[in-house]
C-alpha atoms as a PDB file:
ATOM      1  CA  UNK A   1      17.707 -48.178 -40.054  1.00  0.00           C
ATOM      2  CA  UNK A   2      19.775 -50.904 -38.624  1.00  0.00           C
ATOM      3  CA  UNK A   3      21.968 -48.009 -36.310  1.00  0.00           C
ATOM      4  CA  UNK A   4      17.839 -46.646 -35.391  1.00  0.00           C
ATOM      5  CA  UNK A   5      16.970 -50.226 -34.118  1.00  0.00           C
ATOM      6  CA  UNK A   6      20.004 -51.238 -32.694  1.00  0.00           C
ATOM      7  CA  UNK A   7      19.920 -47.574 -30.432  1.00  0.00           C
ATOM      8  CA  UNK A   8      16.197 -48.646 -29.448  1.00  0.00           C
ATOM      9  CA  UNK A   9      17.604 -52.093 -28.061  1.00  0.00           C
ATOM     10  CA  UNK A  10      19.920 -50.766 -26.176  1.00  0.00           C
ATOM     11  CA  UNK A  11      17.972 -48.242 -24.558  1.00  0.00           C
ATOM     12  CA  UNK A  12      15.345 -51.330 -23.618  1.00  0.00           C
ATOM     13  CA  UNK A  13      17.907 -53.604 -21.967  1.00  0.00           C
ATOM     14  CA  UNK A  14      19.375 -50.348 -20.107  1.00  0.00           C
ATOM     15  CA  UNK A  15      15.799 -50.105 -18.820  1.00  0.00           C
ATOM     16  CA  UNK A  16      15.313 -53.785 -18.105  1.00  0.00           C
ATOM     17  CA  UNK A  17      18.682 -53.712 -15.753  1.00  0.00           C
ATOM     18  CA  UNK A  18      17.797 -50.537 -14.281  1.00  0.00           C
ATOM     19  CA  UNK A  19      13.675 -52.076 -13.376  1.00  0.00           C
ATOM     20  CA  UNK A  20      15.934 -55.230 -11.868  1.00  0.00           C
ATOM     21  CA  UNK A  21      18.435 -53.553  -9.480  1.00  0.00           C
ATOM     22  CA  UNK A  22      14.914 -51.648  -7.876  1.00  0.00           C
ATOM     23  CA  UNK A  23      12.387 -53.912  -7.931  1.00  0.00           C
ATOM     24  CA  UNK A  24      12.100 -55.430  -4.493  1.00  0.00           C
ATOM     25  CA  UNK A  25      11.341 -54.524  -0.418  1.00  0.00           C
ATOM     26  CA  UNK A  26      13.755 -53.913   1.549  1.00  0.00           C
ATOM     27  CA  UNK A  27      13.138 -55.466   5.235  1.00  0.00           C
ATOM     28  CA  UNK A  28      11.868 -52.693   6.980  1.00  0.00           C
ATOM     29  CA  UNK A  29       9.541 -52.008   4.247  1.00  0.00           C
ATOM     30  CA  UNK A  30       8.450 -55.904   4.274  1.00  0.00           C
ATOM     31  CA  UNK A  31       8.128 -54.795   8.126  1.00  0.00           C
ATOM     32  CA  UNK A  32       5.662 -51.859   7.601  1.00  0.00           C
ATOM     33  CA  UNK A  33       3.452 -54.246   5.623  1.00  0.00           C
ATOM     34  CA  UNK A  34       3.069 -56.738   7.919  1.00  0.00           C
ATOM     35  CA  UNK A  35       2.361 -54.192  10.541  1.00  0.00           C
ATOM     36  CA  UNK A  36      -0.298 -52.292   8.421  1.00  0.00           C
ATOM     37  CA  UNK A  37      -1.756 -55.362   7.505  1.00  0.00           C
ATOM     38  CA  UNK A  38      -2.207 -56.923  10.902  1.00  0.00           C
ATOM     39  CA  UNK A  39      -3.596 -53.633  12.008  1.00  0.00           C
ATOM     40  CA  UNK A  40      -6.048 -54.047   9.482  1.00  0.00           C
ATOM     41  CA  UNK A  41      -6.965 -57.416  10.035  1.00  0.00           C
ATOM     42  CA  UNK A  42      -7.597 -56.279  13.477  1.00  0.00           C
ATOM     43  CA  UNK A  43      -9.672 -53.837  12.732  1.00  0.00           C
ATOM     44  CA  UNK A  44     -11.990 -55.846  10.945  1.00  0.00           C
ATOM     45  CA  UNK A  45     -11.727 -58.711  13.463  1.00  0.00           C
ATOM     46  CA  UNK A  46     -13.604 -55.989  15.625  1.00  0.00           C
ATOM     47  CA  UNK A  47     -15.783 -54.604  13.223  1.00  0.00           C
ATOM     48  CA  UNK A  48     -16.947 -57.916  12.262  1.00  0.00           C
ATOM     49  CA  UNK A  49     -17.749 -59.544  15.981  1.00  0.00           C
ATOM     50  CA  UNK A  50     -19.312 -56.820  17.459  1.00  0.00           C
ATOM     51  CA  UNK A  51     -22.909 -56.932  18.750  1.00  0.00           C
ATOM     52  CA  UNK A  52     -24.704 -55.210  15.531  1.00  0.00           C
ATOM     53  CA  UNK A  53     -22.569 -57.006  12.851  1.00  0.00           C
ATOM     54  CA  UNK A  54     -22.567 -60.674  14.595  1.00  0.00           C
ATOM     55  CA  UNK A  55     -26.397 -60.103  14.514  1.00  0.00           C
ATOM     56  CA  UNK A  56     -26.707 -59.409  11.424  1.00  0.00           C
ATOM     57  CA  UNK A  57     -24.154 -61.887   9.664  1.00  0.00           C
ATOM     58  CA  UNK A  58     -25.788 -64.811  11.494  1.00  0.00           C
ATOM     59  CA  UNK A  59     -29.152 -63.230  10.179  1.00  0.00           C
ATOM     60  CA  UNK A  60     -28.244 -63.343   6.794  1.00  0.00           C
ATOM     61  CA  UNK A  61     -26.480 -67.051   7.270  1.00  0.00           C
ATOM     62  CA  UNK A  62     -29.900 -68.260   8.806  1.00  0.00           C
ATOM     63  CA  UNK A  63     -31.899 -66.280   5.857  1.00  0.00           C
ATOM     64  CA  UNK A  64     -30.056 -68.595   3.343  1.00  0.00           C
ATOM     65  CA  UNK A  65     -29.883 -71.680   5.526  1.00  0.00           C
ATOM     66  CA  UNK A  66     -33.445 -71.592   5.506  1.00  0.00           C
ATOM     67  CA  UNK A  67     -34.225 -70.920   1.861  1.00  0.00           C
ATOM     68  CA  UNK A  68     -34.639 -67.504   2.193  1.00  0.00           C
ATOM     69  CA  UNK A  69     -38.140 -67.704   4.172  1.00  0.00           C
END
């Protein structure tokens, strides 16, 4: 039992050190994040002050403002 145990350890730290040397960005892929998320941000930057959707979010800001009346 002790040999069955022992076995199982060592296959868990072999996985632990294997999970560490492959568990971060490199800088190009830190890159591609930023890029995807600015393009996203600027997406809804636009979405969110057109015409339509201005209207409507200072609708629903007045709506509460004023008790809901």
């Amino acid at each position: 039992m002790f040999k069955a145990v022992r076995a199982r350890m060592a296959a868990l730290v072999r996985r632990a050190r294997a999970a560490r040397r492959d568990a971060g960005m490199v800088t190009s892929e830190y890159a591609m994040g930023i890029v995807a998320a600015v393009a996203f941000a600027l997406v809804l930057y636009k979405v969110v002050t057109s015409g339509e959707v201005s209207e409507e979010l200072q609708g629903i800001v007045k709506r509460a403002l004023d008790g809901g009346a």
